[in-house]
N, C-alpha and C. Protein backbone atom coordinates (compact mmCIF):
# COMPACT_ATOMS: atom_id res chain seq x y z
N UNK A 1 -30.25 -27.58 -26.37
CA UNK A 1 -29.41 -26.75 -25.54
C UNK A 1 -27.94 -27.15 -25.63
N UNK A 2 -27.55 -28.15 -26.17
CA UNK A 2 -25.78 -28.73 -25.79
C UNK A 2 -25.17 -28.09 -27.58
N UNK A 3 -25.44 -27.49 -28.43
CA UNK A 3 -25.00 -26.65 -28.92
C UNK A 3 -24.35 -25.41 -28.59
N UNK A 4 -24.99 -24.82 -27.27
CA UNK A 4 -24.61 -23.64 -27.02
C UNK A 4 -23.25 -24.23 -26.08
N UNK A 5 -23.18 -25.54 -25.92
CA UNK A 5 -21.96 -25.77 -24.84
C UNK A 5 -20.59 -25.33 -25.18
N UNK A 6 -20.24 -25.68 -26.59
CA UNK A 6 -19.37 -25.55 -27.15
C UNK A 6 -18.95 -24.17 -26.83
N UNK A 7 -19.56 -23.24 -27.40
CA UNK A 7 -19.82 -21.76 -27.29
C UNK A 7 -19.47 -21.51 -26.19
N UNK A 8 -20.46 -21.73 -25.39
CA UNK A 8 -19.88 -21.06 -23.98
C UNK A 8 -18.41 -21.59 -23.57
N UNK A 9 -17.97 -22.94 -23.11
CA UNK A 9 -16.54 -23.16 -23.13
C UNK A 9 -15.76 -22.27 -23.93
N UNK A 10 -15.82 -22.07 -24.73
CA UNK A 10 -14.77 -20.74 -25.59
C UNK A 10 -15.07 -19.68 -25.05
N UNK A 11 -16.01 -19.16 -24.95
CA UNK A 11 -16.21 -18.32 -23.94
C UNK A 11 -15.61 -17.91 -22.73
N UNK A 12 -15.91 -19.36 -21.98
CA UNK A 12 -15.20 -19.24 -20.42
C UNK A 12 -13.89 -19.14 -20.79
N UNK A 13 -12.95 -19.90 -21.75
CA UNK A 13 -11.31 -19.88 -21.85
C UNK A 13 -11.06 -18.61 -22.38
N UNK A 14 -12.01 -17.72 -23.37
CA UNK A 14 -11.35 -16.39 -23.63
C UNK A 14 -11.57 -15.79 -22.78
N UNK A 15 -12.50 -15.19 -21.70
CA UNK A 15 -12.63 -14.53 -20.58
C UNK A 15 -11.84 -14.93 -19.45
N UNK A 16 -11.04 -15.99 -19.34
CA UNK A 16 -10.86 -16.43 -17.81
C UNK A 16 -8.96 -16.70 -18.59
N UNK A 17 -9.07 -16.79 -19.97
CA UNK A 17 -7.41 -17.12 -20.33
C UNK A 17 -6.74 -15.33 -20.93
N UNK A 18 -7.68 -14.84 -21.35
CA UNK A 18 -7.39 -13.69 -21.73
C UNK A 18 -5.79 -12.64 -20.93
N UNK A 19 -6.57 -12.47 -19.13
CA UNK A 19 -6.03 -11.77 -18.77
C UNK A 19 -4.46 -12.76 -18.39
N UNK A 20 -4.49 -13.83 -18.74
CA UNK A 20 -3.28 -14.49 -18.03
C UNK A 20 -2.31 -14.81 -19.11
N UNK A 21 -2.87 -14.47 -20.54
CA UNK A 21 -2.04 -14.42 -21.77
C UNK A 21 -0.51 -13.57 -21.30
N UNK A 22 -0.99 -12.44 -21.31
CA UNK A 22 0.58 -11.62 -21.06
C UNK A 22 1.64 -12.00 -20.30
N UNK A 23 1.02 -12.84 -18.96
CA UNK A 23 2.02 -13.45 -18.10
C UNK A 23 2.76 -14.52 -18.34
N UNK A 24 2.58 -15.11 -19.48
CA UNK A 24 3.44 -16.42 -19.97
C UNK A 24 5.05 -16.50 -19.84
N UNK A 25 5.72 -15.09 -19.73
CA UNK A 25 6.71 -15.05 -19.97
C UNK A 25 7.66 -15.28 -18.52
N UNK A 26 6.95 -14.80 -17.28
CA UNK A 26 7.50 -15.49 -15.91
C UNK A 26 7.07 -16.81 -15.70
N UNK A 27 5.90 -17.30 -15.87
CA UNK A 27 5.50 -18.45 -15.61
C UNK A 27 5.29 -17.99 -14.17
N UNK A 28 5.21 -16.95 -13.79
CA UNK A 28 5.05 -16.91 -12.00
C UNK A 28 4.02 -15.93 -12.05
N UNK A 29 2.57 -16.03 -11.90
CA UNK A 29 1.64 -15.29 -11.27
C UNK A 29 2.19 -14.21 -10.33
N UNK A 30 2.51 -14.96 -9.02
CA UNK A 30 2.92 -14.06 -7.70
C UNK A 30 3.93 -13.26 -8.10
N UNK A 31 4.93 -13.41 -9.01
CA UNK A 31 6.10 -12.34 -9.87
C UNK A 31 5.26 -10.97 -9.73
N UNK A 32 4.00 -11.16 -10.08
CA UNK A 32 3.88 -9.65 -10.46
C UNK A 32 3.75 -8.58 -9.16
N UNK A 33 4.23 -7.41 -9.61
CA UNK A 33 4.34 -6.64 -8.58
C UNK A 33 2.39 -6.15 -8.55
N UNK A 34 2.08 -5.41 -7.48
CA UNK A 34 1.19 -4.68 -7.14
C UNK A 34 1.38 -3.34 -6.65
N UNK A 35 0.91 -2.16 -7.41
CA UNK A 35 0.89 -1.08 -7.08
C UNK A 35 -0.32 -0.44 -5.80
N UNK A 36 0.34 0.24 -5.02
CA UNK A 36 -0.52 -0.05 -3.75
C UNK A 36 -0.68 2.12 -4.05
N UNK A 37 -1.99 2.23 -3.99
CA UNK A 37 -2.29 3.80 -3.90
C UNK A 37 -1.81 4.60 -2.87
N UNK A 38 -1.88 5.98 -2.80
CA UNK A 38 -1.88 6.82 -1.78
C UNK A 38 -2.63 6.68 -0.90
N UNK A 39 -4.30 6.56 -1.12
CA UNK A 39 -4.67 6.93 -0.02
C UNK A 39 -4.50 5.52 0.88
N UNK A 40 -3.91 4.35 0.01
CA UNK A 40 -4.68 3.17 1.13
C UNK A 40 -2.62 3.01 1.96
N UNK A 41 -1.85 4.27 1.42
CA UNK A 41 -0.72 4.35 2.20
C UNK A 41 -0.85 4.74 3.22
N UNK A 42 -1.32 5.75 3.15
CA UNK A 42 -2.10 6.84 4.07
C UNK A 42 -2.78 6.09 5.11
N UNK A 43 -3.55 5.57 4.70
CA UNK A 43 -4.58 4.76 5.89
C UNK A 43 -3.76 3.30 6.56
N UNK A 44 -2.58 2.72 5.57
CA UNK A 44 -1.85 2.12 6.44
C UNK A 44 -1.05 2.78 7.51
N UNK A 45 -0.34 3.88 6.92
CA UNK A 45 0.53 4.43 7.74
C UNK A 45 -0.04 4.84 9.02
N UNK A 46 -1.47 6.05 9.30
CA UNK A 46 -1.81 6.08 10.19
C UNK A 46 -2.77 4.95 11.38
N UNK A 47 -3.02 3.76 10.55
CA UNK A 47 -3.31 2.48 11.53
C UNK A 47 -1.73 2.15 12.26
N UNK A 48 -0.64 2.12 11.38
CA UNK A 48 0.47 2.03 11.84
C UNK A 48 0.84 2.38 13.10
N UNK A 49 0.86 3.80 13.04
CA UNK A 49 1.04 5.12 14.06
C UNK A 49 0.18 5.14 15.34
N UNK A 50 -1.20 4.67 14.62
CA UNK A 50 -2.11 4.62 15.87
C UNK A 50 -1.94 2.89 17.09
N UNK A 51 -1.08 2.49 16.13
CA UNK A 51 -0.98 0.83 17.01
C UNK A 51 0.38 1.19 17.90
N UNK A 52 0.73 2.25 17.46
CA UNK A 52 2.46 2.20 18.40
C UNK A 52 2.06 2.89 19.55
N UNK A 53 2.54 2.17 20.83
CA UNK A 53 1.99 2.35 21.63
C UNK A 53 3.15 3.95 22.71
N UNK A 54 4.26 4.50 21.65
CA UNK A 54 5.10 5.47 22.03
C UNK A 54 4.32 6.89 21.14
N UNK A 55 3.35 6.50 20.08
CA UNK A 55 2.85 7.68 19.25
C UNK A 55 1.49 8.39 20.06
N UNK A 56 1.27 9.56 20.08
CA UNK A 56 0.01 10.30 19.68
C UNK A 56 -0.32 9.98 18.43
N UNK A 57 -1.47 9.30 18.01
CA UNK A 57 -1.61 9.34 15.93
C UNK A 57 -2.90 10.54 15.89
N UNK A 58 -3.00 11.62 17.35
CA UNK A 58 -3.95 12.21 16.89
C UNK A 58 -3.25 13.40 16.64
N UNK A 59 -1.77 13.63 17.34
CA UNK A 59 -1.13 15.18 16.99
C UNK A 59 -0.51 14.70 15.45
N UNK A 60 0.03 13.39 14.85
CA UNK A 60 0.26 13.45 13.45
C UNK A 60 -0.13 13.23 12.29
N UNK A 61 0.05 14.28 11.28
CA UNK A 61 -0.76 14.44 10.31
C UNK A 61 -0.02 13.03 9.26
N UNK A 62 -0.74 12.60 8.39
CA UNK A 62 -0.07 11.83 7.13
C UNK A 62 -0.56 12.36 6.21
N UNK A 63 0.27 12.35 5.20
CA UNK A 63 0.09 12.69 3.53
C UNK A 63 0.90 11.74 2.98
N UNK A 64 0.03 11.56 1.70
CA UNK A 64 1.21 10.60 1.04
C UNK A 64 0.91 10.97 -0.81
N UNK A 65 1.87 11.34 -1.33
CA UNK A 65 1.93 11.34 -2.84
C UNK A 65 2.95 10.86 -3.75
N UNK A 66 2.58 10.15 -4.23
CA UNK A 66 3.54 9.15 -5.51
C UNK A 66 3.94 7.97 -4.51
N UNK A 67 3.43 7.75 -3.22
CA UNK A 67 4.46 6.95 -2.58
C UNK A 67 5.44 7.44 -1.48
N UNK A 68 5.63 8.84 -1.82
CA UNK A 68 6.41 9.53 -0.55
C UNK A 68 5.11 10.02 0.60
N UNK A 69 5.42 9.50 2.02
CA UNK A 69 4.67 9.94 3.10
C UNK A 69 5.24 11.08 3.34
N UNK A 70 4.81 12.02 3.92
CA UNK A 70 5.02 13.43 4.59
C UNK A 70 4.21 12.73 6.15
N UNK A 71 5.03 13.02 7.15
CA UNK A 71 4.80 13.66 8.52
C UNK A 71 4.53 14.84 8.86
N UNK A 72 3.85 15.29 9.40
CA UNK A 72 3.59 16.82 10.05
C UNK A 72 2.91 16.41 10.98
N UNK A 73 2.86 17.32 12.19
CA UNK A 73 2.47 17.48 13.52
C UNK A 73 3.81 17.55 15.13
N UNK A 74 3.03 17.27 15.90
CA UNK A 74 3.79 17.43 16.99
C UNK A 74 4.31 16.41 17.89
N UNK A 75 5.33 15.78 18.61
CA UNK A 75 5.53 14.97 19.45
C UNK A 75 6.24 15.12 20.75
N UNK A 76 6.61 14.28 22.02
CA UNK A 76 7.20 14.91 22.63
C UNK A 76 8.27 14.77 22.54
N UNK A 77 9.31 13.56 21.98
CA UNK A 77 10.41 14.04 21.90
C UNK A 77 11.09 13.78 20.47
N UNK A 78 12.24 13.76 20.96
CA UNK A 78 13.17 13.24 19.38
C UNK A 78 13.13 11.85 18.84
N UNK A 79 12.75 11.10 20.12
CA UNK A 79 12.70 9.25 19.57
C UNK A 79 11.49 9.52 18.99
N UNK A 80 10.36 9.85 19.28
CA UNK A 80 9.12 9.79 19.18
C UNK A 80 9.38 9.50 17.01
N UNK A 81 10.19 11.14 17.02
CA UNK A 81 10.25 11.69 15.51
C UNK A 81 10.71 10.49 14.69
N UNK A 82 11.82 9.44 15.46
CA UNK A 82 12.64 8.66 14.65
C UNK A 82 11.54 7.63 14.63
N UNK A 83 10.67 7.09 16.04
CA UNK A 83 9.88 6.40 15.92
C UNK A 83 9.02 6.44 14.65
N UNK A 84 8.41 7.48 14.68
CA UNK A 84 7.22 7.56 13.37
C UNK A 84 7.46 7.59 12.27
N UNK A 85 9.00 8.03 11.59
CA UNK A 85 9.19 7.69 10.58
C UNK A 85 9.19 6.22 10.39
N UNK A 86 9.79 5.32 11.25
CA UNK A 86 10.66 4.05 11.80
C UNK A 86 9.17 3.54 11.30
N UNK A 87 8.48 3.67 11.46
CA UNK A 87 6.77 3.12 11.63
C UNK A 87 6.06 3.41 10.54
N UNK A 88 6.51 4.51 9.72
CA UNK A 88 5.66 4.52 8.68
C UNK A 88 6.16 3.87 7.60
N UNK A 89 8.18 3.98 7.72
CA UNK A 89 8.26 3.13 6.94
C UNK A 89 8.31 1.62 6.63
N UNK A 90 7.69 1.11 7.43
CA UNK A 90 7.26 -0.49 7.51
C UNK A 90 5.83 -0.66 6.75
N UNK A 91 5.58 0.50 6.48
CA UNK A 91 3.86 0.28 5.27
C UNK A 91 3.88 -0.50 4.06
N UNK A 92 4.12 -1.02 3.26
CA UNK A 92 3.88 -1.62 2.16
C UNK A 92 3.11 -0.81 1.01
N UNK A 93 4.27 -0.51 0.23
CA UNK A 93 4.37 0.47 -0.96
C UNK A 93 4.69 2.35 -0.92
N UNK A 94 5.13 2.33 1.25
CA UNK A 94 5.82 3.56 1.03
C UNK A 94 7.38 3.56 0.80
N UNK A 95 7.51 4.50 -0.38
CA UNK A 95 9.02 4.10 -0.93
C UNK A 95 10.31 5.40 0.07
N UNK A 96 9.82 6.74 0.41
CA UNK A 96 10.02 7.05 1.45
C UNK A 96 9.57 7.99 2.23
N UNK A 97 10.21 8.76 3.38
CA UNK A 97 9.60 8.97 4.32
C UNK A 97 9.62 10.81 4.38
N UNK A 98 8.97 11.91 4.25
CA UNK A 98 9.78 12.58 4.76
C UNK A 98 9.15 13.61 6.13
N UNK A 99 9.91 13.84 6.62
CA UNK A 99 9.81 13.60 8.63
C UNK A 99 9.77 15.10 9.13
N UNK A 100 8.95 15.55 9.05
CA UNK A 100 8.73 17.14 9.39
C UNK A 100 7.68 17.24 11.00
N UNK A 101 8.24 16.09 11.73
CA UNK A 101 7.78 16.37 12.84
C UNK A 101 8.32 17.42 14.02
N UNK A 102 7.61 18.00 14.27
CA UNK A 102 8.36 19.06 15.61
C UNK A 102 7.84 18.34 16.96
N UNK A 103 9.03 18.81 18.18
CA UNK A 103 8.53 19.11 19.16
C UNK A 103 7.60 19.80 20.28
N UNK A 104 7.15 18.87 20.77
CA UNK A 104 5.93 20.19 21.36
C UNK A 104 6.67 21.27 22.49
């Protein structure tokens, strides 16, 4: 069986060195950015919305594509509107906001 040791060690270093080849050039792992999806914007933004304790998160709608959130729905006033943008854009990987909330 200690024939196959060899083997497998090359093994483990091409599978486990492979993906970390390309990064040689920062020397910094954490350098790399992470692309964060729509929907898991989406689902930050409205946990967001639903923790602020000035929002309804059931009158506002979220959408999010490429990274831009859309607002839609209703609130009661004008802070509310600045609020929820103010709130969505604290999500991590929304780049921006755009704020089509009305008054009820």
């Amino acid at each position: 069986m200690t024939h196959w040791t060899p083997a497998l060690a090359l093994l483990a270093a091409l599978i486990l060195g492979g993906p970390l080849a390309g990064c040689g050039s920062t020397g910094n792992l954490l350098a790399t950015s992470v692309k964060v999806d729509d929907f898991t914007i989406t689902l930050g933004v409205k946990a967001a919305i639903k923790r602020s304790t000035e929002l309804k998160a059931a009158d506002i709608d979220v959408a999010t594509r490429e990274g831009i959130v859309q607002l839609s729905g209703y609130v009661h006033s004008a802070e509310n509107v600045a609020t929820a943008a103010s709130v969505a854009r604290t999500v991590k990987g929304v780049k921006s906001v755009r704020n089509d909330l009305r008054l009820k």
